[in-house]
C-alpha atoms as a PDB file:
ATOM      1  CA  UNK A   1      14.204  15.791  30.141  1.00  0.00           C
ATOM      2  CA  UNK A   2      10.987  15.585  28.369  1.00  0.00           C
ATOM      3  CA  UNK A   3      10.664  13.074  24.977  1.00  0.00           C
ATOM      4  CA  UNK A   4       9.302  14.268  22.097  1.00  0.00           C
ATOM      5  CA  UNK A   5       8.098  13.639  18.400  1.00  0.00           C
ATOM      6  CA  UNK A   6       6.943  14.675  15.166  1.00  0.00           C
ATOM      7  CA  UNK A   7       3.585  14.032  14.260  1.00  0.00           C
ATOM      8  CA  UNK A   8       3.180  14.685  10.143  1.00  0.00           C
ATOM      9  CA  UNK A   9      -0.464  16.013   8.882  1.00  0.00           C
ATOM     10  CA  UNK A  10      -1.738  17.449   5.963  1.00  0.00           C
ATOM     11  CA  UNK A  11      -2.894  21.300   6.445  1.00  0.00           C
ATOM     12  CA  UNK A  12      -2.583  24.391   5.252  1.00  0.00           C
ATOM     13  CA  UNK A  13      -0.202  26.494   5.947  1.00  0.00           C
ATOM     14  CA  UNK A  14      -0.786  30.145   5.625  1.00  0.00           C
ATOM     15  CA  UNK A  15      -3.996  30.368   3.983  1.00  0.00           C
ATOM     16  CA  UNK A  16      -3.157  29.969   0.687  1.00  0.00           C
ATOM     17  CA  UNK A  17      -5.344  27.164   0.033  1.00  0.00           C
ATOM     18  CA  UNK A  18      -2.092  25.073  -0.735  1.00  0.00           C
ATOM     19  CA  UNK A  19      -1.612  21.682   1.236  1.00  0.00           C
ATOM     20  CA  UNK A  20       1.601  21.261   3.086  1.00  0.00           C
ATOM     21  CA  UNK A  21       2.741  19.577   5.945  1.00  0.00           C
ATOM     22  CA  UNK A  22       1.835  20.405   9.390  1.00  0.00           C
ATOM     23  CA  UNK A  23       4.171  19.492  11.462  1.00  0.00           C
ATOM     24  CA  UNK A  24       2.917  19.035  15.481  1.00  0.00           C
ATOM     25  CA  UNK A  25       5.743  18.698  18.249  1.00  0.00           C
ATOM     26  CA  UNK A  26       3.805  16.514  20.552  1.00  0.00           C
ATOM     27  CA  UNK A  27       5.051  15.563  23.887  1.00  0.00           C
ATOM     28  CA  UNK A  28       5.389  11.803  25.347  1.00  0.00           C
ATOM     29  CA  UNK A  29       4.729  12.190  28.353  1.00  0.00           C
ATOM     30  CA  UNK A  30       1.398  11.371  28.381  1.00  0.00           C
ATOM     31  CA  UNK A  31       2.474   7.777  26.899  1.00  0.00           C
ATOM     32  CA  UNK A  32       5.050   7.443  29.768  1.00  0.00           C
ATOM     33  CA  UNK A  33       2.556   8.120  32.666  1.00  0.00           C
ATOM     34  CA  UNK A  34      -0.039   6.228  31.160  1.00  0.00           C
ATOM     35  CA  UNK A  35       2.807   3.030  31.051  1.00  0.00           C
ATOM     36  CA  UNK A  36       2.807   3.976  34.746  1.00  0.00           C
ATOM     37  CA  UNK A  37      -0.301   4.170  35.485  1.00  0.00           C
ATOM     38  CA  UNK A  38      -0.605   0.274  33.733  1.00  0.00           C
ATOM     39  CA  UNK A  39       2.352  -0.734  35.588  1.00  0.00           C
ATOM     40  CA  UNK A  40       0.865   0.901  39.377  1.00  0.00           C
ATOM     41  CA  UNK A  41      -2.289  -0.840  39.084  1.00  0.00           C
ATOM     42  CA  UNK A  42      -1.149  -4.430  37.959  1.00  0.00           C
ATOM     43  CA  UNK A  43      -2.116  -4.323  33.821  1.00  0.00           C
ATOM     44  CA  UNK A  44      -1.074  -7.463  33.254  1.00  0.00           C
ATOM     45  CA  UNK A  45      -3.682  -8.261  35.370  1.00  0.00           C
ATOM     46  CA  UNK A  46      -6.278  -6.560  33.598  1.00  0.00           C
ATOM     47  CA  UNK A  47      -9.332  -7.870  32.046  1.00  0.00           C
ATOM     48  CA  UNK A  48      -8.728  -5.841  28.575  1.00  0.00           C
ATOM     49  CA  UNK A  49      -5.058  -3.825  28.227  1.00  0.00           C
ATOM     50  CA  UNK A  50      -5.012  -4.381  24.294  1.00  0.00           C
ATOM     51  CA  UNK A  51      -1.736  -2.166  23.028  1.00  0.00           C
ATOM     52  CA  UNK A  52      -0.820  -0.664  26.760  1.00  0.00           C
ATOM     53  CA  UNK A  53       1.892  -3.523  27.192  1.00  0.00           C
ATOM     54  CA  UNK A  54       2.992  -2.629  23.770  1.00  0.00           C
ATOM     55  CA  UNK A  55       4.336   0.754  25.063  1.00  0.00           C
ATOM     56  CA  UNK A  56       6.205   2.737  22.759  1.00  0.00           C
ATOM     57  CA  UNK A  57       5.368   0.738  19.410  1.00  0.00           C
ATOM     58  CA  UNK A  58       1.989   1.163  19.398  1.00  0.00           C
ATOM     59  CA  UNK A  59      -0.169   4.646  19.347  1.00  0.00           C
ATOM     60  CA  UNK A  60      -1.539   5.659  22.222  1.00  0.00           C
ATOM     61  CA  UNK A  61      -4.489   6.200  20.813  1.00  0.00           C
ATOM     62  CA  UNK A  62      -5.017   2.913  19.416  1.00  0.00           C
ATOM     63  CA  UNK A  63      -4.809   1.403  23.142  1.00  0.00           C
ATOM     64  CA  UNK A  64      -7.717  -0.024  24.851  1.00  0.00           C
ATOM     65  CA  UNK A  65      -9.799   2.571  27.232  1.00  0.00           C
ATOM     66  CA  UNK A  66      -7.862   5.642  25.607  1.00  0.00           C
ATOM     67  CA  UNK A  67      -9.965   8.237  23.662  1.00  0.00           C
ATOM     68  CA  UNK A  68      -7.872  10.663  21.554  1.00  0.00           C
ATOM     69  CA  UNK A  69      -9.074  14.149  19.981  1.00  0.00           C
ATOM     70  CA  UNK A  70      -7.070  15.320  17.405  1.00  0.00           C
ATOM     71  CA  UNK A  71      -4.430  12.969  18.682  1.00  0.00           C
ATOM     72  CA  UNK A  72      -4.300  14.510  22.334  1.00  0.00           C
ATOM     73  CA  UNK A  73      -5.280  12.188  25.428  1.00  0.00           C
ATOM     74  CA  UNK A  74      -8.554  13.066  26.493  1.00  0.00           C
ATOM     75  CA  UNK A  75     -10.084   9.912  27.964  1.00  0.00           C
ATOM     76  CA  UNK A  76      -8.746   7.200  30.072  1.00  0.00           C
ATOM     77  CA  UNK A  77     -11.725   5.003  30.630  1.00  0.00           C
ATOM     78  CA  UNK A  78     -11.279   1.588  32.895  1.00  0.00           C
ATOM     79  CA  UNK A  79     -14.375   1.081  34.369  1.00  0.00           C
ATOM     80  CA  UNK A  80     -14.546  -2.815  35.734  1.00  0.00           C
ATOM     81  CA  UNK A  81     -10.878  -3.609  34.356  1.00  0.00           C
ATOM     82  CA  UNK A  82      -9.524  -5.073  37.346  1.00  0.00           C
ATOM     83  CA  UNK A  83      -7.329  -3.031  38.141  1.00  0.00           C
ATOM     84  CA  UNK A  84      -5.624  -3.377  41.784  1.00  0.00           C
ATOM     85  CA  UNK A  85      -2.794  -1.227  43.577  1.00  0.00           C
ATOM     86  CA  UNK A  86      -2.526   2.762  43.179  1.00  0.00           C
ATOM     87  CA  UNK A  87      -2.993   5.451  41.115  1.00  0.00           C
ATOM     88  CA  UNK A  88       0.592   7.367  40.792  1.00  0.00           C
ATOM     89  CA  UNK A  89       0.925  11.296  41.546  1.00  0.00           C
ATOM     90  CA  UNK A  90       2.116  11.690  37.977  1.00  0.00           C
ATOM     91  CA  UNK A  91      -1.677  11.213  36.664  1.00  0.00           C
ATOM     92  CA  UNK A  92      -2.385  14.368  37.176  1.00  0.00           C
ATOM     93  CA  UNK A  93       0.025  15.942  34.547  1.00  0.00           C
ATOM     94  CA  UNK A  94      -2.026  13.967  31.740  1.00  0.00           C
ATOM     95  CA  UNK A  95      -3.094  17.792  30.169  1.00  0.00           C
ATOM     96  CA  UNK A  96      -5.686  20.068  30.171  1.00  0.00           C
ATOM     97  CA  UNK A  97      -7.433  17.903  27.282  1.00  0.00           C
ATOM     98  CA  UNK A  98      -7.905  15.018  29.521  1.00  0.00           C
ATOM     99  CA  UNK A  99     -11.661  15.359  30.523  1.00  0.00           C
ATOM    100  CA  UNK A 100     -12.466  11.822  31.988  1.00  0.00           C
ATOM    101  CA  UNK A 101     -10.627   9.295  33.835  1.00  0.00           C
ATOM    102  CA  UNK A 102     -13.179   6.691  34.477  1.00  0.00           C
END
């Protein structure tokens, strides 16, 4: 099955112009098929893969290439990286926020 986890924010919650916690349920799949997508096209062979080897203890947003909105995927740029072997089927279930995969 799918992983998941919490993702804390301040909002508010009902209007009533009170802070409280929003809490997101966020999906990790897109940080597992990334790792694959690092792993199909040789990252440790890649001219810049700051935080991708890192997997799970780093944000996925914070890695190299990857541009987040509101803490969604929704660019993987690699333009000139180096990268060498395939791209795996699984890219394409990134999301519908993914607009560029460069």
């Amino acid at each position: 099955g799918s992983l998941y986890y919490f993702r804390i924010t301040p909002g508010n919650i009902g209007g009533y112009g009170t802070p409280n916690a929003v809490i997101q349920l966020a999906s990790t799949e897109p940080r597992n098929t990334l790792s694959l997508l690092f792993t199909a096209t040789t990252g440790s062979g890649w001219t810049s893969s700051q935080g991708w080897s890192n997997g799970s203890l780093v944000s996925m947003c914070s890695w190299q290439s990857i541009v987040c909105t509101n803490g969604l995927l929704a660019r993987v740029l690699l333009p000139s990286n180096n990268l060498a072997g395939y791209i795996p089927d699984e890219i394409n279930g990134l999301g519908p926020d993914l607009t560029h995969l460069v």
